[in-house]
PDB file of N, CA and C in Angstrom:
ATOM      1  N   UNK A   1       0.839  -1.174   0.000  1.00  0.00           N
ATOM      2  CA  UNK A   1       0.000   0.000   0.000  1.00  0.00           C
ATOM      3  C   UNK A   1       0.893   1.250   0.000  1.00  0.00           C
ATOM      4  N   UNK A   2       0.373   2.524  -0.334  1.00  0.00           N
ATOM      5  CA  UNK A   2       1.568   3.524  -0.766  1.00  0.00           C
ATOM      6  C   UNK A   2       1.179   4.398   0.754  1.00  0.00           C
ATOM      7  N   UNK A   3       2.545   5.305   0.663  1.00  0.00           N
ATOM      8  CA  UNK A   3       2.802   5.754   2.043  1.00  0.00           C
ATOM      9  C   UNK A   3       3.094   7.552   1.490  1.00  0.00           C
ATOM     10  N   UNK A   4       2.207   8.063   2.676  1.00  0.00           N
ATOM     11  CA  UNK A   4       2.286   9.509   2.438  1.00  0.00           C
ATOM     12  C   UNK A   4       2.900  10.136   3.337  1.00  0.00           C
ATOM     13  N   UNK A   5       3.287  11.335   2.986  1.00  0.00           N
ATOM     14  CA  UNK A   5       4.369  12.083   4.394  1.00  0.00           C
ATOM     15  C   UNK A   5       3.075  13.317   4.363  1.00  0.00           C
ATOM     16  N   UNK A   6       2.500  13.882   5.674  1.00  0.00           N
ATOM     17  CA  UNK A   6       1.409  14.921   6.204  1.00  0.00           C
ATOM     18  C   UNK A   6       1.825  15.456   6.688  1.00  0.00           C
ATOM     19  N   UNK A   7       2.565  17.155   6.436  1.00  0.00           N
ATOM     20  CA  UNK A   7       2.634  18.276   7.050  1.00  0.00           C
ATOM     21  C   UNK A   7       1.935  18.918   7.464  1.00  0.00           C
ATOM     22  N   UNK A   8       1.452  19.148   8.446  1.00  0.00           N
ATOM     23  CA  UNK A   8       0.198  20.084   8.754  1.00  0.00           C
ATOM     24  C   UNK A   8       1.054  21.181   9.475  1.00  0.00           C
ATOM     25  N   UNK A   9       0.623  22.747   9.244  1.00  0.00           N
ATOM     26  CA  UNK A   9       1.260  23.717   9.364  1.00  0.00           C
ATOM     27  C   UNK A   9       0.360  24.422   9.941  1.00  0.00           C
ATOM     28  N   UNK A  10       1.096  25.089  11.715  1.00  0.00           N
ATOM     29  CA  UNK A  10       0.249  25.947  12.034  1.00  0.00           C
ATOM     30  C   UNK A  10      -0.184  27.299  11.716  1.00  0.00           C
ATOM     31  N   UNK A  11      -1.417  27.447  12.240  1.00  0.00           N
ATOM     32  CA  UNK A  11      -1.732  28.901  12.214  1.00  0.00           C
ATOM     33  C   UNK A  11      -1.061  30.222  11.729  1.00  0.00           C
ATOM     34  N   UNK A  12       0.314  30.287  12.426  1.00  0.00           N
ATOM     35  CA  UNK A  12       1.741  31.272  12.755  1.00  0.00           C
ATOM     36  C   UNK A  12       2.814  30.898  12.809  1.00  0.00           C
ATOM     37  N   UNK A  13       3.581  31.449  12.589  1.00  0.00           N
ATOM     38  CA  UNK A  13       5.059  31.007  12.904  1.00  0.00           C
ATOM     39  C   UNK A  13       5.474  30.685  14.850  1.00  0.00           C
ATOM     40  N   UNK A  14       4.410  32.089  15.031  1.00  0.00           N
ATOM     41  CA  UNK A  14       4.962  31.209  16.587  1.00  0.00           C
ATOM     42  C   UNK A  14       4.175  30.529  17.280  1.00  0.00           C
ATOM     43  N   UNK A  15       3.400  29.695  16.793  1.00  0.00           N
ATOM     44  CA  UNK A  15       2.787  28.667  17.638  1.00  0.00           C
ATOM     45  C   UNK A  15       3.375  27.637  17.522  1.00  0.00           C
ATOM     46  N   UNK A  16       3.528  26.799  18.772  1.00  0.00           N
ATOM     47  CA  UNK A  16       2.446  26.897  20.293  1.00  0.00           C
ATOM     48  C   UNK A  16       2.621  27.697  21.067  1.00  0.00           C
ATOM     49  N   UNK A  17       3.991  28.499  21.012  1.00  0.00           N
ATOM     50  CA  UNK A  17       4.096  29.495  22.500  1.00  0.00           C
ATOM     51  C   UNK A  17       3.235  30.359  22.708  1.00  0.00           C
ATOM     52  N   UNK A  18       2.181  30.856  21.686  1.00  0.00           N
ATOM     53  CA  UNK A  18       1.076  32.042  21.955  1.00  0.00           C
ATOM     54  C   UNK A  18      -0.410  31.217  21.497  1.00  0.00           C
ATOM     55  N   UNK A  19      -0.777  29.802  21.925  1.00  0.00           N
ATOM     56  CA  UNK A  19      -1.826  29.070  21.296  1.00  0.00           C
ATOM     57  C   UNK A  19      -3.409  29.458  22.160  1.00  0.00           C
ATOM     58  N   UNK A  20      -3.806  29.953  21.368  1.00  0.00           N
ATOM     59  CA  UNK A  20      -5.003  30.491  22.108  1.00  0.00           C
ATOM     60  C   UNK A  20      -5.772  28.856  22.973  1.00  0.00           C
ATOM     61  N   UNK A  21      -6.738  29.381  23.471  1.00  0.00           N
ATOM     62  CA  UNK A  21      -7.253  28.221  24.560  1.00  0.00           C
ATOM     63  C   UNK A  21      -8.092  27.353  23.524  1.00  0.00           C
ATOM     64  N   UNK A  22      -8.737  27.524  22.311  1.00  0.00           N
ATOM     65  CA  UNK A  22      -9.683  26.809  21.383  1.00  0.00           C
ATOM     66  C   UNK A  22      -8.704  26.225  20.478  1.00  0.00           C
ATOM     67  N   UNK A  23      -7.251  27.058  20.267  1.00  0.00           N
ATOM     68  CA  UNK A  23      -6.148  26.164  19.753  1.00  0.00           C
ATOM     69  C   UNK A  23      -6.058  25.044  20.696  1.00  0.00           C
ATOM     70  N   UNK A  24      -5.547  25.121  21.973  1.00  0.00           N
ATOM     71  CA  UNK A  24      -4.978  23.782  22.623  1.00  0.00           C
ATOM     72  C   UNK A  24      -6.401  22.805  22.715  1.00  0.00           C
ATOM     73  N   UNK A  25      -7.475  23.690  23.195  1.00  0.00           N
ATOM     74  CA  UNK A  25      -8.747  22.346  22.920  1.00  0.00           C
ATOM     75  C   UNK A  25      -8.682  21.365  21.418  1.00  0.00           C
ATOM     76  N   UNK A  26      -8.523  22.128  20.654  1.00  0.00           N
ATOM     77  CA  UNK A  26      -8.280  21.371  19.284  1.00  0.00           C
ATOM     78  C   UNK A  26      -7.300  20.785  19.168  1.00  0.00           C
ATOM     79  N   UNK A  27      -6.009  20.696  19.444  1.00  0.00           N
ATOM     80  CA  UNK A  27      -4.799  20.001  19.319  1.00  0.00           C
ATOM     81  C   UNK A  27      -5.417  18.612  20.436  1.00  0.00           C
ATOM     82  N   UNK A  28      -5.658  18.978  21.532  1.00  0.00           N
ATOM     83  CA  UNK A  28      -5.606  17.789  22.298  1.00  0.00           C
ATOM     84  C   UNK A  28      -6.657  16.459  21.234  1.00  0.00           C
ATOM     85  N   UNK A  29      -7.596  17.529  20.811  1.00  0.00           N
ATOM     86  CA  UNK A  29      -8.480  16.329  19.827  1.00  0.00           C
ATOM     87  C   UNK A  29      -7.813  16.083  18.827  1.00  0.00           C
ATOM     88  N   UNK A  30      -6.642  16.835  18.169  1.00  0.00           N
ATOM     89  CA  UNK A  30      -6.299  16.194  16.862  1.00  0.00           C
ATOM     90  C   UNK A  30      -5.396  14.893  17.756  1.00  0.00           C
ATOM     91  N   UNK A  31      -4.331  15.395  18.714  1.00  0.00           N
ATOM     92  CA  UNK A  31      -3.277  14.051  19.358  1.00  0.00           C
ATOM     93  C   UNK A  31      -4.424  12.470  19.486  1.00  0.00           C
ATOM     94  N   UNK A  32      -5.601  12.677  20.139  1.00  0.00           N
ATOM     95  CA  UNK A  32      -6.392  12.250  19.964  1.00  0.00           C
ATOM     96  C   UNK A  32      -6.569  11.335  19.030  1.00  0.00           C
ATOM     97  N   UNK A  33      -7.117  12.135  18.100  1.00  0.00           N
ATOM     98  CA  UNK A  33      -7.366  11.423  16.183  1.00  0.00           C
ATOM     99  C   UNK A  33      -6.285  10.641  16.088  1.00  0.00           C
ATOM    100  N   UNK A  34      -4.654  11.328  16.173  1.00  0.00           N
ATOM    101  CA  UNK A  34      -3.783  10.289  15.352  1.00  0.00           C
ATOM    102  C   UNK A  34      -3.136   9.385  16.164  1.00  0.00           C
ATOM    103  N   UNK A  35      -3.554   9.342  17.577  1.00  0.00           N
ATOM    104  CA  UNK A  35      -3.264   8.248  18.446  1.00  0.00           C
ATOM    105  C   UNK A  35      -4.053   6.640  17.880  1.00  0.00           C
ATOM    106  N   UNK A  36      -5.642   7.253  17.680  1.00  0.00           N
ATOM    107  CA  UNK A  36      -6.484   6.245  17.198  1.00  0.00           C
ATOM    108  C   UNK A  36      -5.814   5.896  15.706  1.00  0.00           C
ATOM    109  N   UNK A  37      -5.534   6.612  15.125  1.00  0.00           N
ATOM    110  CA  UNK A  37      -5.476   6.049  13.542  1.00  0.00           C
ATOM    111  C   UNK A  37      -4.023   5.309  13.979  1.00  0.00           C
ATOM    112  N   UNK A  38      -2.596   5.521  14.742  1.00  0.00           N
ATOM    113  CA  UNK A  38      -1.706   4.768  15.119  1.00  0.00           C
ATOM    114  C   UNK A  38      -2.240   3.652  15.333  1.00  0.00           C
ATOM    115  N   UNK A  39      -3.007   3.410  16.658  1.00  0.00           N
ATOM    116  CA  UNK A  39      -3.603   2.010  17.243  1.00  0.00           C
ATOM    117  C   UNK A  39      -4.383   1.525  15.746  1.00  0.00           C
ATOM    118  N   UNK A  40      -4.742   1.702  14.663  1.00  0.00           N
ATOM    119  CA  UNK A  40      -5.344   1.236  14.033  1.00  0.00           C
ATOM    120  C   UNK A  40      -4.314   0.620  12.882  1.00  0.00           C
ATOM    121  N   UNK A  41      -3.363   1.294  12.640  1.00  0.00           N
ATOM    122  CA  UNK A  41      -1.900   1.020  11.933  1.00  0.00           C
ATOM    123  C   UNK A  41      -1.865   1.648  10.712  1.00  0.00           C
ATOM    124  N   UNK A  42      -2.938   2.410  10.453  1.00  0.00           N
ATOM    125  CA  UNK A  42      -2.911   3.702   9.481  1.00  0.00           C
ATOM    126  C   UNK A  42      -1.758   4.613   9.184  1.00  0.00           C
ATOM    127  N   UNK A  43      -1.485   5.302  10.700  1.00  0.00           N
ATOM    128  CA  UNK A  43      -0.864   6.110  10.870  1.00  0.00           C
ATOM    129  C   UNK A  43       1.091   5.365  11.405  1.00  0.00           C
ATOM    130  N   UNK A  44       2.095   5.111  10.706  1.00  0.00           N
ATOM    131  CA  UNK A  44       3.517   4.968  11.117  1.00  0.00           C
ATOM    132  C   UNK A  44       4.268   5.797  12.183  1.00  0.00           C
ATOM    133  N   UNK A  45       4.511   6.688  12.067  1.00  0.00           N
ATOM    134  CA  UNK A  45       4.794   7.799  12.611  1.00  0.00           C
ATOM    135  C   UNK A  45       3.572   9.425  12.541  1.00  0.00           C
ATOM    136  N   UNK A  46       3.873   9.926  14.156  1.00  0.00           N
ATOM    137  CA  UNK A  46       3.258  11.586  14.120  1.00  0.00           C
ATOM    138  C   UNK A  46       3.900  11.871  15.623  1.00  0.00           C
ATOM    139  N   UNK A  47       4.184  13.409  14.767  1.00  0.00           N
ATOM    140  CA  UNK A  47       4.704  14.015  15.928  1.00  0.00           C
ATOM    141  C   UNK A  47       5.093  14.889  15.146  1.00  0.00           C
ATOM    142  N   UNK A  48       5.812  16.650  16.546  1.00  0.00           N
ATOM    143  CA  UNK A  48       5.840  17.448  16.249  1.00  0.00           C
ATOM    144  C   UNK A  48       7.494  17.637  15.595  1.00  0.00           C
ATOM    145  N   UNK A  49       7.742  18.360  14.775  1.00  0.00           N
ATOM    146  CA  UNK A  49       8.995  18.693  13.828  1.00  0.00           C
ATOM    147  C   UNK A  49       9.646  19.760  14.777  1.00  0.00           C
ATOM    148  N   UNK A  50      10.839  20.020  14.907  1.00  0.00           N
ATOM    149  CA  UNK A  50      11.708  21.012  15.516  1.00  0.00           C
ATOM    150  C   UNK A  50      12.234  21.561  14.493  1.00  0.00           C
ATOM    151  N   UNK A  51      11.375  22.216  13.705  1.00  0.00           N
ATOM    152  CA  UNK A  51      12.333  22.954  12.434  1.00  0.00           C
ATOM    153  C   UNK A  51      12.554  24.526  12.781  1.00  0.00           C
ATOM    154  N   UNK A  52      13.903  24.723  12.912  1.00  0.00           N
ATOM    155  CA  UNK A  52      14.430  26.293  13.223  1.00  0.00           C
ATOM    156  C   UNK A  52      13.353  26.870  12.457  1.00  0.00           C
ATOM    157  N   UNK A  53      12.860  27.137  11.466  1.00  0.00           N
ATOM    158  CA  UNK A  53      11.918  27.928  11.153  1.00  0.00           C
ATOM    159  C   UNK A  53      10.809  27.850  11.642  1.00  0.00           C
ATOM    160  N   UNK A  54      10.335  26.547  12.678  1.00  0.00           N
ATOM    161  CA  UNK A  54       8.967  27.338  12.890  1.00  0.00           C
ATOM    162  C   UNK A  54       8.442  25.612  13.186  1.00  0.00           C
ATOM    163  N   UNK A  55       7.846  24.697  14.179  1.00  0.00           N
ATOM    164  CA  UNK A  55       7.506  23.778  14.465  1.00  0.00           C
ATOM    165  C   UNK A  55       5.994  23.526  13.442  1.00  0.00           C
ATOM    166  N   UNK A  56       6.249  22.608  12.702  1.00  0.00           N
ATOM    167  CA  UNK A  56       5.497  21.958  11.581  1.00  0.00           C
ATOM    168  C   UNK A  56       4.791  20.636  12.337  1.00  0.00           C
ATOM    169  N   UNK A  57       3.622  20.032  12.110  1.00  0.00           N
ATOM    170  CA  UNK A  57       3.643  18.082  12.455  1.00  0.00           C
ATOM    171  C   UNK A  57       3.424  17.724  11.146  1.00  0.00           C
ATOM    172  N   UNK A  58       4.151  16.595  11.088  1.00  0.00           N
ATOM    173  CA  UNK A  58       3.800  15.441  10.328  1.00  0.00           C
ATOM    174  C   UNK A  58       3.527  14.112  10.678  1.00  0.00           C
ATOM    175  N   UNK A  59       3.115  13.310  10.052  1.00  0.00           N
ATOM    176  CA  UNK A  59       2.549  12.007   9.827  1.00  0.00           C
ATOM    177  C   UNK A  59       3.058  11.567   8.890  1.00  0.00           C
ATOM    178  N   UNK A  60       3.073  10.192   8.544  1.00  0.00           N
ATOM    179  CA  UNK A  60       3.397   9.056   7.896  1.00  0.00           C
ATOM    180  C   UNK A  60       2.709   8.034   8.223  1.00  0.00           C
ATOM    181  N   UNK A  61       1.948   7.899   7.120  1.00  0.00           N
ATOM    182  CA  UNK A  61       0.891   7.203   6.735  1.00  0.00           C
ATOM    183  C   UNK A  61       0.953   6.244   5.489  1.00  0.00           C
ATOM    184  N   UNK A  62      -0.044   4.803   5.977  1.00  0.00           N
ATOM    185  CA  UNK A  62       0.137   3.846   4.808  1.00  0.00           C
ATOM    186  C   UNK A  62      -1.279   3.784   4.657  1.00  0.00           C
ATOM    187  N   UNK A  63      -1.922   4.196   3.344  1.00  0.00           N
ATOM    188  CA  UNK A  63      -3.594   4.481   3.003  1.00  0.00           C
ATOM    189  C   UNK A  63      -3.329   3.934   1.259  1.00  0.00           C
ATOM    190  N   UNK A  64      -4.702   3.581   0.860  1.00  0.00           N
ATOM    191  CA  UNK A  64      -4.954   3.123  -0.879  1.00  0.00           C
ATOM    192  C   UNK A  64      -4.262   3.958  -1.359  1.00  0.00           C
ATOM    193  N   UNK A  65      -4.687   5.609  -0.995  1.00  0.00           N
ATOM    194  CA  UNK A  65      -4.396   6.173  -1.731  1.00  0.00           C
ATOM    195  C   UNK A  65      -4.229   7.933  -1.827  1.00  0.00           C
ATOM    196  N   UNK A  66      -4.100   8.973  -2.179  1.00  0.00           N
ATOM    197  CA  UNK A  66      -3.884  10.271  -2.467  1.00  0.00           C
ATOM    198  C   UNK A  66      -5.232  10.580  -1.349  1.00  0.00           C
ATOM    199  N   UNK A  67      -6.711  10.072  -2.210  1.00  0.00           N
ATOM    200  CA  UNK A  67      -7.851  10.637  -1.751  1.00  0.00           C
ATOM    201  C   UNK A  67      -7.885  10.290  -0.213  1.00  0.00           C
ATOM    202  N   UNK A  68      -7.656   8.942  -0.054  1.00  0.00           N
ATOM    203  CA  UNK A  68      -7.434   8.290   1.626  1.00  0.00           C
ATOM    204  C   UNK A  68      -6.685   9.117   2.550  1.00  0.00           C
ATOM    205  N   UNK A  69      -5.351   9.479   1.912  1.00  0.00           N
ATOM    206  CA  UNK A  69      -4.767  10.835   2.861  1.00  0.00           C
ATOM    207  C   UNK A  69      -5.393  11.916   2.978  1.00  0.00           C
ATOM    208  N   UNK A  70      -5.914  12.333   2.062  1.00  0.00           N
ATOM    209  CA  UNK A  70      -6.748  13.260   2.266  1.00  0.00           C
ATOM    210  C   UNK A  70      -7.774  13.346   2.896  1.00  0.00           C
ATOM    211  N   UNK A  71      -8.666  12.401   3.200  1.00  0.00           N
ATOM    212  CA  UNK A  71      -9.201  12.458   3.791  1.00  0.00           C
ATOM    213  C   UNK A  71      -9.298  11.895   4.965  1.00  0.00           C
ATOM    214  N   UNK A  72      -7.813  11.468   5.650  1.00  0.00           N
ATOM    215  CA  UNK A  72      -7.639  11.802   7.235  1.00  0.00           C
ATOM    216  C   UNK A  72      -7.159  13.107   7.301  1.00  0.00           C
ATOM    217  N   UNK A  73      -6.902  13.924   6.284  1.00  0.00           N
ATOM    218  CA  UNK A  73      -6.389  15.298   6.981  1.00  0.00           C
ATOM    219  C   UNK A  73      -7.714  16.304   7.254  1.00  0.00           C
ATOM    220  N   UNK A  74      -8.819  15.530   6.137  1.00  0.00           N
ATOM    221  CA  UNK A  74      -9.789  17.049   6.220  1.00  0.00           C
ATOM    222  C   UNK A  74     -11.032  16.510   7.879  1.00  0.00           C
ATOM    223  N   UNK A  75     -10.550  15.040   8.074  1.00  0.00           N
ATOM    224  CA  UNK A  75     -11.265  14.809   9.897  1.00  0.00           C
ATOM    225  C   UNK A  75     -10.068  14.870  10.439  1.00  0.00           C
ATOM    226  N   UNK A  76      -8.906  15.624  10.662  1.00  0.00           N
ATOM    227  CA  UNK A  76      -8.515  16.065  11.783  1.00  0.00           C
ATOM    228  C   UNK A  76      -9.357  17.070  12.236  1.00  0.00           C
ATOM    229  N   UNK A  77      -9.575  16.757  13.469  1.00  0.00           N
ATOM    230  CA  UNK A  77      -9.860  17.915  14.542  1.00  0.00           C
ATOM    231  C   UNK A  77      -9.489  19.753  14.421  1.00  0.00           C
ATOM    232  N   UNK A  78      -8.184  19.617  14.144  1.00  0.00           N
ATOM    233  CA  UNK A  78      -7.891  21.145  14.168  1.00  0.00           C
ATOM    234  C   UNK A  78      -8.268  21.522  12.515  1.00  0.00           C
ATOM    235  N   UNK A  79      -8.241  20.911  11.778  1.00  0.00           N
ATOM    236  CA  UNK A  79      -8.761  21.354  10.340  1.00  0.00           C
ATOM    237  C   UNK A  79     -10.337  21.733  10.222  1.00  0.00           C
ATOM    238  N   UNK A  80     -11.315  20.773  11.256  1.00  0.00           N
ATOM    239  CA  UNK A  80     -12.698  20.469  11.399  1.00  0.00           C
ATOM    240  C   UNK A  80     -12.675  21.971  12.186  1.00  0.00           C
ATOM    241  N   UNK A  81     -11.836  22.577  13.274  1.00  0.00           N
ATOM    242  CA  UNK A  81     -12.069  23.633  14.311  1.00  0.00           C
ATOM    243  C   UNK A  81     -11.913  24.878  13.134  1.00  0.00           C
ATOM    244  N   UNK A  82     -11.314  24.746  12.113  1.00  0.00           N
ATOM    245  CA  UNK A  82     -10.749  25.957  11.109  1.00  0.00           C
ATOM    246  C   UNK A  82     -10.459  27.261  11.514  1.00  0.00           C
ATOM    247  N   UNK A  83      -8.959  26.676  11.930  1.00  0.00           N
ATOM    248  CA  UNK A  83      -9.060  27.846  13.303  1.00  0.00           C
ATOM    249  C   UNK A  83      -7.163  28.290  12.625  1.00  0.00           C
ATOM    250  N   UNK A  84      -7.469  28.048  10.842  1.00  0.00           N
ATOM    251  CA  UNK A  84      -5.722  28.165  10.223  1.00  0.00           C
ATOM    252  C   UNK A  84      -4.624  27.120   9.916  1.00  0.00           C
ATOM    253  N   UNK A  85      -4.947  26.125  10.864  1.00  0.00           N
ATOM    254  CA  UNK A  85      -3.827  24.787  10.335  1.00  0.00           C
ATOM    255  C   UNK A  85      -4.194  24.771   8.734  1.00  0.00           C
ATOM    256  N   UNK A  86      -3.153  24.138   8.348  1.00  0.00           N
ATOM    257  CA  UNK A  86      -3.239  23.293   6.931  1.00  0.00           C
ATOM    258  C   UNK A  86      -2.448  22.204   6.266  1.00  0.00           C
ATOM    259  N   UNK A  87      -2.987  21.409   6.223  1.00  0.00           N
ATOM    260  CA  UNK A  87      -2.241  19.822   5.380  1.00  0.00           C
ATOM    261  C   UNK A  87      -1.699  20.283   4.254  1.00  0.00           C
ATOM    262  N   UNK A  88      -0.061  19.872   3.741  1.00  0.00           N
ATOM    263  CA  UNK A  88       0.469  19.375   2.641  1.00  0.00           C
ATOM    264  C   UNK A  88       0.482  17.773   2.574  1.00  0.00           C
ATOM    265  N   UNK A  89       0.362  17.189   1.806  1.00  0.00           N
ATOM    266  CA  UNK A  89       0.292  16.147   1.156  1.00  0.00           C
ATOM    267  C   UNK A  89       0.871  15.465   0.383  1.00  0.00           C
ATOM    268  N   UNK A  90       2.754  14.621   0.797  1.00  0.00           N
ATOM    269  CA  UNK A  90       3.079  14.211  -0.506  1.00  0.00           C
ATOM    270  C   UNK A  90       3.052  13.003  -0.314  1.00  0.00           C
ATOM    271  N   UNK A  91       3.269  12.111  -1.523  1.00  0.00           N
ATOM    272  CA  UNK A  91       3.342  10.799  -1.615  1.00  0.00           C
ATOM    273  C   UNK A  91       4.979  10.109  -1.282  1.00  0.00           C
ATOM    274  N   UNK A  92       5.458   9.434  -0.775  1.00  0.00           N
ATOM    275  CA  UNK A  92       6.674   8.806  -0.214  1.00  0.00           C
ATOM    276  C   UNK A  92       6.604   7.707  -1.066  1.00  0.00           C
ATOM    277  N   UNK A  93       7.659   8.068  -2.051  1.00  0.00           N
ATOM    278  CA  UNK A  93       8.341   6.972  -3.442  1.00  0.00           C
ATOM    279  C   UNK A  93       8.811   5.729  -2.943  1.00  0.00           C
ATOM    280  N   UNK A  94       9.389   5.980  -2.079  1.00  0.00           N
ATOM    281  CA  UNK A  94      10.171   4.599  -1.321  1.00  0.00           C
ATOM    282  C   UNK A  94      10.171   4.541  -0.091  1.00  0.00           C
ATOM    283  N   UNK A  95       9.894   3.486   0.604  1.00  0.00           N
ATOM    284  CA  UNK A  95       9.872   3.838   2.420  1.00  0.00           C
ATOM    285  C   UNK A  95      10.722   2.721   2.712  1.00  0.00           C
ATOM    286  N   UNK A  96      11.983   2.472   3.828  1.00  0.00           N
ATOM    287  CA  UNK A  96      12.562   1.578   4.297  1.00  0.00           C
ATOM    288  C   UNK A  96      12.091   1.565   5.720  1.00  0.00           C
ATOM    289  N   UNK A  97      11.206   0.006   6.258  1.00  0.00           N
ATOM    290  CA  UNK A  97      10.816   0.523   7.496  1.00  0.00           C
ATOM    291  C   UNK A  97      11.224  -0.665   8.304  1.00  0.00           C
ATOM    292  N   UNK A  98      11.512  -0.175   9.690  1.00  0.00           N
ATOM    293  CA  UNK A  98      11.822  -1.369  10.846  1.00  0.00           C
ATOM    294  C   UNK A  98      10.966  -3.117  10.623  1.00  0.00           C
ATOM    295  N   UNK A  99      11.708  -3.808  10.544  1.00  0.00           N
ATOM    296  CA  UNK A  99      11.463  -5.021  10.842  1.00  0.00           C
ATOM    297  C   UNK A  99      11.017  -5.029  11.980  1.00  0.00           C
ATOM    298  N   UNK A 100      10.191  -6.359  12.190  1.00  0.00           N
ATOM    299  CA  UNK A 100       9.783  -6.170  13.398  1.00  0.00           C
ATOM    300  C   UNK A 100      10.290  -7.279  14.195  1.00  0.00           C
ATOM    301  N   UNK A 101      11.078  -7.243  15.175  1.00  0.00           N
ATOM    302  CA  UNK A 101      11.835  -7.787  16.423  1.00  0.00           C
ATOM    303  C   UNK A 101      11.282  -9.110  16.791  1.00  0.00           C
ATOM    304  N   UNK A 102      12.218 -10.114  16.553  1.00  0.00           N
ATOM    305  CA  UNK A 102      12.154 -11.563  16.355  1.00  0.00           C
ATOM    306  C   UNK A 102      11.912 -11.599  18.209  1.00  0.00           C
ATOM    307  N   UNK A 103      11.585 -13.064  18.722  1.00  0.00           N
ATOM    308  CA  UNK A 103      11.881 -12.662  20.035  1.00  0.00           C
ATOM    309  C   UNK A 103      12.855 -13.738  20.534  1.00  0.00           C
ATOM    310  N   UNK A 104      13.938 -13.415  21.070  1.00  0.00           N
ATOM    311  CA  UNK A 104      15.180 -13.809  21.532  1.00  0.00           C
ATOM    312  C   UNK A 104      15.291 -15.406  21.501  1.00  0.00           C
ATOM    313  N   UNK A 105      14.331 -16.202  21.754  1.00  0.00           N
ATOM    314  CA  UNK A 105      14.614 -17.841  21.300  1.00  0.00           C
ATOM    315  C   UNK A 105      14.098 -18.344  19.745  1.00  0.00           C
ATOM    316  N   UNK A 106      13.751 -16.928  19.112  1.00  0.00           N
ATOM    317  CA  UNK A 106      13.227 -17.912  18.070  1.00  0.00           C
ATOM    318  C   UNK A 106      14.097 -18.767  16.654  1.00  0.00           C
ATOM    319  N   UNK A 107      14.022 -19.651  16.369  1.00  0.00           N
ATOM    320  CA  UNK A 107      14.878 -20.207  15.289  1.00  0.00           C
ATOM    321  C   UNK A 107      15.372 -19.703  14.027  1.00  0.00           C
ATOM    322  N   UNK A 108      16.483 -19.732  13.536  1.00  0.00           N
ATOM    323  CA  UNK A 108      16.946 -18.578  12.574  1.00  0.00           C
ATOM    324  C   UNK A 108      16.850 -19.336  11.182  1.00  0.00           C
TER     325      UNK A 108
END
């Protein structure tokens, strides 16, 4: 199945340090959203970016397709609050991802 990389970009450059109170209500529901879509195995990775210019989140996601990403970005929570976030959307050409951890007696 193909794998997308989800930037979602806040409001401002300086948020979170100035996040109004209907911002953090909405973030706690988006952490929310992509906790569930993790437990569901949708979602690979999410979390927040430390980019000197300005803290971005992304996701990494394995969905059918273009429209499927898209449409976990337009039920996030803070997109649903439309309170300025916004999803970029690219597709990830190649993904190399963790094996998953044999457990210590098993036969090789």
């Amino acid at each position: 199945m193909p794998h997308f990389l989800l930037r979602l970009s806040p409001p401002r450059p300086s948020f979170p340090s100035d996040a109004s109170a209907a911002e953090m209500d909405a973030m706690g529901a988006h952490f929310a959203f992509w906790q569930g879509q993790a437990e569901a195995g949708t979602a690979l990775a999410v979390g927040p970016v430390a980019d000197p210019a300005g803290i971005w989140g992304m996701a990494v996601v394995e969905v059918a397709d273009e429209a499927a990403a898209t449409g976990l970005c337009v039920q996030d929570p803070v997109i649903l609050a439309d309170l300025g976030f916004a999803y970029e959307i690219m597709p990830i050409l190649s993904l190399i991802e963790r094996r998953a951890s044999r457990p210590a007696d098993a036969e090789i």
